[in-house]
N, C-alpha and C. Protein backbone atom coordinates (compact mmCIF):
# COMPACT_ATOMS: atom_id res chain seq x y z
N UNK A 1 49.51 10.34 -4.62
CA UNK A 1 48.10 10.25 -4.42
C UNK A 1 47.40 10.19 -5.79
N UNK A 2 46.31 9.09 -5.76
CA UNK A 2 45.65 9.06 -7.06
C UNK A 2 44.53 9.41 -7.32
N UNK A 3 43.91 9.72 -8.15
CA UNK A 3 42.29 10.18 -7.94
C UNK A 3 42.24 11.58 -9.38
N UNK A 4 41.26 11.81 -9.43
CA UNK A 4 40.62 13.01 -10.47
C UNK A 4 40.95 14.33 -10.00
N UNK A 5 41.11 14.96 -10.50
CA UNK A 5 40.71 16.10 -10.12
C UNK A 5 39.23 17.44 -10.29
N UNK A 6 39.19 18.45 -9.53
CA UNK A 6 37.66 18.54 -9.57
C UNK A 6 37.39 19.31 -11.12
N UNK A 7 38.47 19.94 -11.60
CA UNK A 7 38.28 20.20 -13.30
C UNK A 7 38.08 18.92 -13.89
N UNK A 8 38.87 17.90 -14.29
CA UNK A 8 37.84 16.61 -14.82
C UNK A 8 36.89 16.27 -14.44
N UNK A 9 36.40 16.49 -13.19
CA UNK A 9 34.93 15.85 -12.57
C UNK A 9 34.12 16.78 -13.00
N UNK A 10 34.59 17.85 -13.45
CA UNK A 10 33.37 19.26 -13.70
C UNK A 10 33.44 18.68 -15.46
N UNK A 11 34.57 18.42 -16.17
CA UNK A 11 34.11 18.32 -17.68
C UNK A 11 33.47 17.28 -18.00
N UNK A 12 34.04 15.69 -16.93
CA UNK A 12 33.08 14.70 -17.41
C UNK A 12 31.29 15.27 -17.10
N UNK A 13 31.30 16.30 -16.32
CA UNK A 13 29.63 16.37 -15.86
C UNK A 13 29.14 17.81 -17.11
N UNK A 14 30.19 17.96 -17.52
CA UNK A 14 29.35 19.09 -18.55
C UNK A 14 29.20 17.87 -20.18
N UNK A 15 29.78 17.04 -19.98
CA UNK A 15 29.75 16.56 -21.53
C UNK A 15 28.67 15.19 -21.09
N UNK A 16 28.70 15.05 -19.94
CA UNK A 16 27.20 14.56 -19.50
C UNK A 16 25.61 14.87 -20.15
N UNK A 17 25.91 16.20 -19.77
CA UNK A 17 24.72 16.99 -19.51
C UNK A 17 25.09 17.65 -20.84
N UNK A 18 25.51 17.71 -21.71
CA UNK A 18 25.22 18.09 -23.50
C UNK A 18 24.59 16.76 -23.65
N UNK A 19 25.21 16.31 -23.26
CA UNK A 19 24.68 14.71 -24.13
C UNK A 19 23.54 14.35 -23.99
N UNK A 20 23.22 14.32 -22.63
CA UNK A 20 21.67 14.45 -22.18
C UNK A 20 20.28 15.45 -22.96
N UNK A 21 21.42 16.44 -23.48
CA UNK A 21 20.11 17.93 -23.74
C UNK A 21 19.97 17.24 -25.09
N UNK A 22 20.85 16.73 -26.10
CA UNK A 22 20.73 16.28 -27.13
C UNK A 22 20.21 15.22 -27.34
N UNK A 23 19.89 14.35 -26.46
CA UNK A 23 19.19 12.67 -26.25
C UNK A 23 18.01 13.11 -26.14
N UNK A 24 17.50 13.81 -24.99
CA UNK A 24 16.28 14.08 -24.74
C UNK A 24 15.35 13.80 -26.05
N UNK A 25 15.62 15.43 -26.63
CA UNK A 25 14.25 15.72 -27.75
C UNK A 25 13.97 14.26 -28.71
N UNK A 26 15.44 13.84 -29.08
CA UNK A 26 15.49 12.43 -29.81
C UNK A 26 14.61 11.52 -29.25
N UNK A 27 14.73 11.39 -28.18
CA UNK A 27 14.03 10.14 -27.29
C UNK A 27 12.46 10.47 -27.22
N UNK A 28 12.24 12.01 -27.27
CA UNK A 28 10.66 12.23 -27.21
C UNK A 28 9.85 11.92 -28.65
N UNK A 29 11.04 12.78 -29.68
CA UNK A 29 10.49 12.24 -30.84
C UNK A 29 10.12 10.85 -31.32
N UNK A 30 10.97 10.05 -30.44
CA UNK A 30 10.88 8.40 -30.92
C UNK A 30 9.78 8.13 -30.43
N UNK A 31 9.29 8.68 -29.14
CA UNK A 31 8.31 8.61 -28.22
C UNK A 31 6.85 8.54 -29.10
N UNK A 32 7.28 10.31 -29.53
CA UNK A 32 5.46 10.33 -30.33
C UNK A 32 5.76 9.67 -31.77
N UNK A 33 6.42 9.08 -32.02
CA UNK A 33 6.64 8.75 -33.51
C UNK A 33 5.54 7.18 -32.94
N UNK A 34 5.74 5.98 -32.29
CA UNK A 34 5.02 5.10 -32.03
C UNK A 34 4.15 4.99 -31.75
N UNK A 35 3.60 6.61 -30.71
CA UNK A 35 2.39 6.60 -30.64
C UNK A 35 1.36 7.50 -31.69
N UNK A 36 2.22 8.07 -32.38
CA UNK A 36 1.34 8.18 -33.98
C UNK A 36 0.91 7.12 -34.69
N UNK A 37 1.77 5.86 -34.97
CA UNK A 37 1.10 4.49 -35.26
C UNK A 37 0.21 4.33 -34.19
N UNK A 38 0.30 4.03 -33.13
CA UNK A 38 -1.32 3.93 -32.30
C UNK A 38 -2.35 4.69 -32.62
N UNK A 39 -2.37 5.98 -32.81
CA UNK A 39 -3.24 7.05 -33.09
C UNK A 39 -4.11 6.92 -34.52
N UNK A 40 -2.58 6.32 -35.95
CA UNK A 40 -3.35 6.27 -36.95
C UNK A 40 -4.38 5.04 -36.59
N UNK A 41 -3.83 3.95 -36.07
CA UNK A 41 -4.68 3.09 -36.19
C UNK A 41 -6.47 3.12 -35.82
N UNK A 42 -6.01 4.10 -34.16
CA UNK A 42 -7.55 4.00 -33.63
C UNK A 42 -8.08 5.28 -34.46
N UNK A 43 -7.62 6.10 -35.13
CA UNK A 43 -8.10 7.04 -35.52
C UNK A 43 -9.00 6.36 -36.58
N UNK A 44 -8.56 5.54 -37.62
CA UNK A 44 -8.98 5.00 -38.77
C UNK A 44 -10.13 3.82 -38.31
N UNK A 45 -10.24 3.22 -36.81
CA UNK A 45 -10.92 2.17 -36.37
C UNK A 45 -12.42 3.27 -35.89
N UNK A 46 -11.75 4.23 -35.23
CA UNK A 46 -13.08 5.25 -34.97
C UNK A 46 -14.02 5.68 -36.76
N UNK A 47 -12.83 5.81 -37.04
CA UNK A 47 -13.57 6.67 -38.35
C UNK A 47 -14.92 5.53 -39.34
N UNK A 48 -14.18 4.20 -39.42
CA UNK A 48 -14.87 3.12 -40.15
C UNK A 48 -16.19 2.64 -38.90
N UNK A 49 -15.95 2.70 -37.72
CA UNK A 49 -17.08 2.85 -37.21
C UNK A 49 -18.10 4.07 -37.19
N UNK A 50 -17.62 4.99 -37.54
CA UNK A 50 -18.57 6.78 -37.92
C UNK A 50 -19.27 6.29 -39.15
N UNK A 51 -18.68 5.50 -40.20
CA UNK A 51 -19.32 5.17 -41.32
C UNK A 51 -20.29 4.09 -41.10
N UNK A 52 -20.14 3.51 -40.44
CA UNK A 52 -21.15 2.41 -39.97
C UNK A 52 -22.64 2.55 -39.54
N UNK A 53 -22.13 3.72 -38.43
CA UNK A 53 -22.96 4.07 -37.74
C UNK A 53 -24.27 5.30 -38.75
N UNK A 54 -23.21 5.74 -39.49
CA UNK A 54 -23.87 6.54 -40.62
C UNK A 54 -25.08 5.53 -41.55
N UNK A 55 -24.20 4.69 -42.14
CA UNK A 55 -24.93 3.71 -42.83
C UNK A 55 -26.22 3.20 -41.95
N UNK A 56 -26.34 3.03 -41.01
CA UNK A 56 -27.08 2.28 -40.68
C UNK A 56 -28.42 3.63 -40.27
N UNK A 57 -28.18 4.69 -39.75
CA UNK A 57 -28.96 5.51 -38.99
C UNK A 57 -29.22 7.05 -39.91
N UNK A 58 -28.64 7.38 -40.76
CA UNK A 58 -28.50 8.41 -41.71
C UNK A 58 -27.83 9.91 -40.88
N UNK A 59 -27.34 9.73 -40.13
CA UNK A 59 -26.46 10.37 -39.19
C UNK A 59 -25.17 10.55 -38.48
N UNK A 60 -24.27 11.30 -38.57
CA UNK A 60 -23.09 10.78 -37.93
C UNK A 60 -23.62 10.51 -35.98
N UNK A 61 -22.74 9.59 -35.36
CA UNK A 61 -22.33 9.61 -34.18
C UNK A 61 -22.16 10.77 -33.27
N UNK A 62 -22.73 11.44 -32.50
CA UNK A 62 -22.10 12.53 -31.70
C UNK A 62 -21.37 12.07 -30.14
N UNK A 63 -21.67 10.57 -30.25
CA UNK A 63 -21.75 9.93 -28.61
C UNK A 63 -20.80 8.46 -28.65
N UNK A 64 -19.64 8.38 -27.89
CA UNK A 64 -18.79 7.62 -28.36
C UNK A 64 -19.49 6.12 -28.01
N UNK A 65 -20.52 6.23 -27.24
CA UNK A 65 -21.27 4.77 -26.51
C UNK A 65 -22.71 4.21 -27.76
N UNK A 66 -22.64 5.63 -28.75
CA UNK A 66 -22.99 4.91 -29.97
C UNK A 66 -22.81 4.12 -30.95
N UNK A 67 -20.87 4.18 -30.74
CA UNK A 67 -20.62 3.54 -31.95
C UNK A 67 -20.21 2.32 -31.88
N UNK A 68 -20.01 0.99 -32.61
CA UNK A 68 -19.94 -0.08 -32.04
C UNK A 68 -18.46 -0.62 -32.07
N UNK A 69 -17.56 -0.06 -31.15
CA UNK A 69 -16.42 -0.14 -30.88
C UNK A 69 -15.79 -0.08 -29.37
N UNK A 70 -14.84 -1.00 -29.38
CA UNK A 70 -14.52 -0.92 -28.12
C UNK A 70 -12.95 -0.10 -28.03
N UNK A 71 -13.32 0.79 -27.34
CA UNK A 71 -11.91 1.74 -27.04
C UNK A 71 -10.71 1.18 -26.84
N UNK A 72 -9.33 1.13 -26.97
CA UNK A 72 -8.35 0.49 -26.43
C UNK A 72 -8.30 0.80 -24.57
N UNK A 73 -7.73 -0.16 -23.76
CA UNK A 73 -7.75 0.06 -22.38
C UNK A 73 -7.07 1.45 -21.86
N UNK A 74 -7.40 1.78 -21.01
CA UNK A 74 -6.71 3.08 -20.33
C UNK A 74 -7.80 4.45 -20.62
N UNK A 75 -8.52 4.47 -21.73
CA UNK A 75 -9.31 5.50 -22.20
C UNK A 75 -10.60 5.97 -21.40
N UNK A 76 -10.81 6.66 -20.82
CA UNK A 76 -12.04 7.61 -20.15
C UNK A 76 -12.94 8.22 -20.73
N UNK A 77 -14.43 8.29 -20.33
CA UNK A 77 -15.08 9.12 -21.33
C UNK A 77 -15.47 10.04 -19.91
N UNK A 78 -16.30 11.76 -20.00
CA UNK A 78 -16.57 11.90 -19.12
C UNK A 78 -18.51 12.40 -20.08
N UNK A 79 -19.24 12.53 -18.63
CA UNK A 79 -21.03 12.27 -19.16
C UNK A 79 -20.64 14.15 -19.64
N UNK A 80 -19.76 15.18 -19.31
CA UNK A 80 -19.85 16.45 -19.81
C UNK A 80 -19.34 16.71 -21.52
N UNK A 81 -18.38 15.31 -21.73
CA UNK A 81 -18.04 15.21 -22.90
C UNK A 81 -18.02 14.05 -23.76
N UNK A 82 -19.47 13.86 -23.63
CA UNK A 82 -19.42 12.57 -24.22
C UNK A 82 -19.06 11.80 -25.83
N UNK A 83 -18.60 13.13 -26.57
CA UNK A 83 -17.70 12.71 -27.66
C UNK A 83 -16.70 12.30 -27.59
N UNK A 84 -16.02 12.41 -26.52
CA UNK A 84 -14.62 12.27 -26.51
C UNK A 84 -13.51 11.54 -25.19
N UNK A 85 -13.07 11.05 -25.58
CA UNK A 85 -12.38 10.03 -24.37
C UNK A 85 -10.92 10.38 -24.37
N UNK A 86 -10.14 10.01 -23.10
CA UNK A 86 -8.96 10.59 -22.79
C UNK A 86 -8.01 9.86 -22.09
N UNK A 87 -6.99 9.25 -22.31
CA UNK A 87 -6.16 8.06 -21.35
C UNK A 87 -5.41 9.34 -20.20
N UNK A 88 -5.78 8.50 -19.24
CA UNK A 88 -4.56 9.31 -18.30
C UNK A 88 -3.22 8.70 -18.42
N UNK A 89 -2.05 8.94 -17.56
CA UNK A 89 -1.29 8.51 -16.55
C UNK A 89 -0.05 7.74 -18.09
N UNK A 90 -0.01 8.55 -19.35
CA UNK A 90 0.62 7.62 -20.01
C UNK A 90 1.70 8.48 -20.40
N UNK A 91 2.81 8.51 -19.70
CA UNK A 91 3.96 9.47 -19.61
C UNK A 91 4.85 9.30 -21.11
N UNK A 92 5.23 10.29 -21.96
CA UNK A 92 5.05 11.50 -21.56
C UNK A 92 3.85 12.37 -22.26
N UNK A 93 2.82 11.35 -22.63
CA UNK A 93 1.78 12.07 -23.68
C UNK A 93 0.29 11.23 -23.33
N UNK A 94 -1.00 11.72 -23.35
CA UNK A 94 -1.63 11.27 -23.00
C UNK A 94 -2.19 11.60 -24.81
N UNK A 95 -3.10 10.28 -24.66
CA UNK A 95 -4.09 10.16 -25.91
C UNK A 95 -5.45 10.98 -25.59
N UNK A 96 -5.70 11.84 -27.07
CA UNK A 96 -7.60 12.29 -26.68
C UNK A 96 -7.86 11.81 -28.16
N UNK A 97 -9.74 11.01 -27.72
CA UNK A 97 -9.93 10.67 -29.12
C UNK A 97 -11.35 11.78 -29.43
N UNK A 98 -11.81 12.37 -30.45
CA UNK A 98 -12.85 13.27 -30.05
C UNK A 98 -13.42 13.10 -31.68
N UNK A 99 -14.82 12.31 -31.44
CA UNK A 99 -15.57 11.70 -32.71
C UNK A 99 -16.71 12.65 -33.26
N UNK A 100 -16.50 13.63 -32.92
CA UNK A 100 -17.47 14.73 -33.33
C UNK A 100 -17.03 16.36 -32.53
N UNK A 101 -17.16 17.21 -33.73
CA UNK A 101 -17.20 18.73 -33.44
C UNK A 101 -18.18 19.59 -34.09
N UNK A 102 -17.49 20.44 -34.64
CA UNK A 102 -18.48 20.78 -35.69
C UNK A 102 -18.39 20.52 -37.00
N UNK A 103 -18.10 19.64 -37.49
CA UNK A 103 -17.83 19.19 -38.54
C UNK A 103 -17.62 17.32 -38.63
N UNK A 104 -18.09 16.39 -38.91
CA UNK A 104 -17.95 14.80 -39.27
C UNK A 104 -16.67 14.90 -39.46
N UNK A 105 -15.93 14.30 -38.17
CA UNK A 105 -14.24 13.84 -38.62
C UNK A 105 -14.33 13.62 -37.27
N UNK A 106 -12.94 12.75 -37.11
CA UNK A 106 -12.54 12.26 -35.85
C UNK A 106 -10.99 12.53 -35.56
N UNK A 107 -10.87 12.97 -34.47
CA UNK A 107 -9.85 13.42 -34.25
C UNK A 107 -8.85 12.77 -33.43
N UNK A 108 -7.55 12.71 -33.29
CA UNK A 108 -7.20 11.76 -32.05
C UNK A 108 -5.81 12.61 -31.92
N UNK A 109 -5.30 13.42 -31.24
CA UNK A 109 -4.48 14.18 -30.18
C UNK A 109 -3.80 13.86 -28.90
N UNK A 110 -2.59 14.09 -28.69
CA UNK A 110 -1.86 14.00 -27.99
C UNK A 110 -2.04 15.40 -27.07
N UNK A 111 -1.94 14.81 -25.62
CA UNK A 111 -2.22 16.21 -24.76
C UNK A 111 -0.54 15.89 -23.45
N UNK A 112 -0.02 16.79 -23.66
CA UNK A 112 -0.09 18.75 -23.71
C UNK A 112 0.16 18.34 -25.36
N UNK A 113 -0.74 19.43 -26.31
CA UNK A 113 -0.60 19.31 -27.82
C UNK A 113 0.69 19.28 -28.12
N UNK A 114 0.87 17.76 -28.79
CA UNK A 114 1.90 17.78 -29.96
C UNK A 114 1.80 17.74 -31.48
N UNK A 115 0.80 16.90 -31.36
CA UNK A 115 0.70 16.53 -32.86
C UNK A 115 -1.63 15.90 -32.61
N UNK A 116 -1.46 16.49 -33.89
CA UNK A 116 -3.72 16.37 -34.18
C UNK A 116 -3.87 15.58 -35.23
N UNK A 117 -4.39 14.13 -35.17
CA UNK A 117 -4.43 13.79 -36.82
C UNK A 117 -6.20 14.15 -36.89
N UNK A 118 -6.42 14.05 -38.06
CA UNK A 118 -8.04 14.79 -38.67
C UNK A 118 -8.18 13.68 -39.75
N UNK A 119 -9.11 12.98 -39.27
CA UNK A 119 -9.41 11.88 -40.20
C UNK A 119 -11.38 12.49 -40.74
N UNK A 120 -11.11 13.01 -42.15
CA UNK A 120 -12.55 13.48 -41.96
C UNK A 120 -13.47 12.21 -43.03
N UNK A 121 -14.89 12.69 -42.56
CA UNK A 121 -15.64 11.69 -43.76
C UNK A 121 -16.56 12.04 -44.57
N UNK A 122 -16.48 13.59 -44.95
CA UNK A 122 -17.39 13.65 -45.64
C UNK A 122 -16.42 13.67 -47.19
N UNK A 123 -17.86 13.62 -48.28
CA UNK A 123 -17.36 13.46 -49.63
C UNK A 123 -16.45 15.03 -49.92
N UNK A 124 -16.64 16.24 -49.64
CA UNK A 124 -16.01 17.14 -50.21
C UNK A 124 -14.43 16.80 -49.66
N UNK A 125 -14.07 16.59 -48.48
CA UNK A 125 -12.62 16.40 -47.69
C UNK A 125 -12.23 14.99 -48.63
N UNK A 126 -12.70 14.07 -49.16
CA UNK A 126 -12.73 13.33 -50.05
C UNK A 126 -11.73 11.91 -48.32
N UNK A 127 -12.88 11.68 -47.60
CA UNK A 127 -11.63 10.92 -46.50
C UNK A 127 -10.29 11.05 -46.07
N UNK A 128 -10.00 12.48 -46.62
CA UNK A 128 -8.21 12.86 -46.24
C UNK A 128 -7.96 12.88 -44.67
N UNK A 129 -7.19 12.36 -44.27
CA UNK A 129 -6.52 12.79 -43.23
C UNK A 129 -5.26 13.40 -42.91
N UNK A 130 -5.45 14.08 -42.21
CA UNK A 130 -4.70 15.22 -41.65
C UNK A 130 -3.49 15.15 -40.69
N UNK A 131 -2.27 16.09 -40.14
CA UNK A 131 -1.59 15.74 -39.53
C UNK A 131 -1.00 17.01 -39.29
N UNK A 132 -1.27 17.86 -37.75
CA UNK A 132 -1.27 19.06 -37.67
C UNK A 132 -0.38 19.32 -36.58
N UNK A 133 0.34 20.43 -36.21
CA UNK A 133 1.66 20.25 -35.14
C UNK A 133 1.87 21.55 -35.32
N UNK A 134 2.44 22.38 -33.89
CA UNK A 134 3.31 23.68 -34.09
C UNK A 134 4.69 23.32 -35.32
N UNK A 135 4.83 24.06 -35.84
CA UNK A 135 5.93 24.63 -36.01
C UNK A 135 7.18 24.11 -35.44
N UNK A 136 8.05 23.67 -35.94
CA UNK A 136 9.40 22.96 -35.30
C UNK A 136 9.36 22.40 -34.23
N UNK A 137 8.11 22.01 -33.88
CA UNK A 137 8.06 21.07 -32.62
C UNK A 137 8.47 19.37 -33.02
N UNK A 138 8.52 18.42 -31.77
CA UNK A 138 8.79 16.98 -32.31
C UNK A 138 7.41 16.66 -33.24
N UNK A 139 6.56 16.87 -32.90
CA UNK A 139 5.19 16.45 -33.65
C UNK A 139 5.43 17.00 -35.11
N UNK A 140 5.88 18.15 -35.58
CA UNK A 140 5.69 18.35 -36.48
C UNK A 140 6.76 17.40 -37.37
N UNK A 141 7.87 16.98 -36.66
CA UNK A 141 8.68 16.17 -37.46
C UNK A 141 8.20 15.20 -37.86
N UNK A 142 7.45 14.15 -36.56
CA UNK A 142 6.20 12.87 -37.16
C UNK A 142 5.62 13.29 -38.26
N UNK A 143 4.67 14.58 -38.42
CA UNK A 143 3.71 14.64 -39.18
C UNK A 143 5.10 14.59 -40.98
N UNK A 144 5.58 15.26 -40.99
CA UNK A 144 6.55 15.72 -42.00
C UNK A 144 6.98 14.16 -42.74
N UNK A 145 7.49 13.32 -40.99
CA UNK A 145 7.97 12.68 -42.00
C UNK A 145 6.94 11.51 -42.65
N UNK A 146 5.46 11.73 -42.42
CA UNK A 146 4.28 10.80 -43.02
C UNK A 146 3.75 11.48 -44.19
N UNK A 147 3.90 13.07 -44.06
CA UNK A 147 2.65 13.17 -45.47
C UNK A 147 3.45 14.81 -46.12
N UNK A 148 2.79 15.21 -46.86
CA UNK A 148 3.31 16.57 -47.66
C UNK A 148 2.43 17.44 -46.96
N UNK A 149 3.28 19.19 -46.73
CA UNK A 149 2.87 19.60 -46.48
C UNK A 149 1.35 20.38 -47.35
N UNK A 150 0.51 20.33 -46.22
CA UNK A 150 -1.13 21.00 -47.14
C UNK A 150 -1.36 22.37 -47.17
N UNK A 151 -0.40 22.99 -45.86
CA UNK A 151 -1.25 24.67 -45.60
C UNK A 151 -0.23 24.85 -43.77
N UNK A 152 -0.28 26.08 -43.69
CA UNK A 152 0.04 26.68 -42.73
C UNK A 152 -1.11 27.65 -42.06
N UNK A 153 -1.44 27.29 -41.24
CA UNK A 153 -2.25 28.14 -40.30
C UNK A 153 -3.53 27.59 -40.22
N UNK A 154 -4.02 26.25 -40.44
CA UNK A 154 -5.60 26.00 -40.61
C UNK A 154 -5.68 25.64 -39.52
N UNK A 155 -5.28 25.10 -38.98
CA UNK A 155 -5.93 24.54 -37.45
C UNK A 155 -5.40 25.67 -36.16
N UNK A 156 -5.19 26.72 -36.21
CA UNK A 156 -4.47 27.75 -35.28
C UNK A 156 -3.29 28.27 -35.95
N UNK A 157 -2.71 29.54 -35.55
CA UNK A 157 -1.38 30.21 -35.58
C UNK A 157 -0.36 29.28 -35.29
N UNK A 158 1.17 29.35 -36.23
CA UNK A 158 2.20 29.04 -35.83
C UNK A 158 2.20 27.28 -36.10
N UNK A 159 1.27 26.83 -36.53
CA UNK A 159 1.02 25.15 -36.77
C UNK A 159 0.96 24.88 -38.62
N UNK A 160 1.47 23.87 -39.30
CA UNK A 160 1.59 23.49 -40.09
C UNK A 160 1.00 21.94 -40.41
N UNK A 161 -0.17 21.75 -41.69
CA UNK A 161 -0.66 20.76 -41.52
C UNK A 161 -0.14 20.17 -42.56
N UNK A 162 -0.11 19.29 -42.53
CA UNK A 162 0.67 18.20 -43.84
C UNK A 162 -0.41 17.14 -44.00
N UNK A 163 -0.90 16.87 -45.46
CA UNK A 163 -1.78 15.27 -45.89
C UNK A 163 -1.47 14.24 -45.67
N UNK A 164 -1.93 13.27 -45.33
CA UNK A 164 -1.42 11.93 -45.43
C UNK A 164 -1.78 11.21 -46.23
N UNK A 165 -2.93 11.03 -47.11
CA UNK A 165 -3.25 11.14 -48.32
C UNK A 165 -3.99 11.51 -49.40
């Protein structure tokens, strides 16, 4: 009689499932690594429109339907938060873009938080942007592997922000 037995069917399924636990995080990291290039981009497209809008009115933007840009598709604004817009349904990370807080900078975040870039515009921040992440999370590897680290703890506990330039 020919066939497996159920000890090989149990080791091919444990060296399965290592292989799997070890693919995963890889595959997420690759994940937010591309959509950090999306992020720098609209982050930097929001920000040159904040300057625009500055130039022209002597004010930053607090209202994303002020500035003269068109959002990439998928993005939501809601009338309770009208700084800030939010893609649903984009597995495994959704985009938030948020063009005002308390401070002139624009922000663009991955939700459940992985990684925050901080694109600011005033003259003292000198236009630096930012790149903020827990602690040994995948995000913090993106941020690491784009800029030097700046400081530990500025944007919350347990997070590490690194420059980008």
């Amino acid at each position: 009689m020919k066939g497996f037995t159920l000890i090989e069917l149990l080791v091919v399924v444990l060296i399965i499932g290592v292989l799997a636990s070890v693919a995963l995080p890889q595959y997420q990291t690759a994940v937010l690594k591309s959509r950090s290039a999306e992020m720098l981009e609209l982050g930097r497209a929001m920000r040159e429109a904040q300057h625009l809008y500055y130039m022209a009115n002597g004010v930053w933007a607090q209202n994303l339907e002020e500035l003269d840009i068109q959002l990439p598709s998928g993005f939501e604004t809601t009338a309770s938060a009208p700084s800030r817009a939010v893609t649903k349904d984009r597995s495994p990370f959704n985009l938030r873009v948020d063009i005002y807080r308390s401070e002139p900078k624009v922000e663009v975040s991955t939700e459940p938080e992985q990684l925050t870039y901080y694109f600011w515009m005033t003259q003292e921040r000198n236009g630096a942007v930012f790149c903020t992440a827990a602690v040994g999370s995948s995000g913090e590897k993106v941020c690491k592997s784009q800029g030097r680290l700046g400081g530990s703890g500025w944007y919350g506990s347990n997070t590490n922000t690194y420059i980008l330039n």
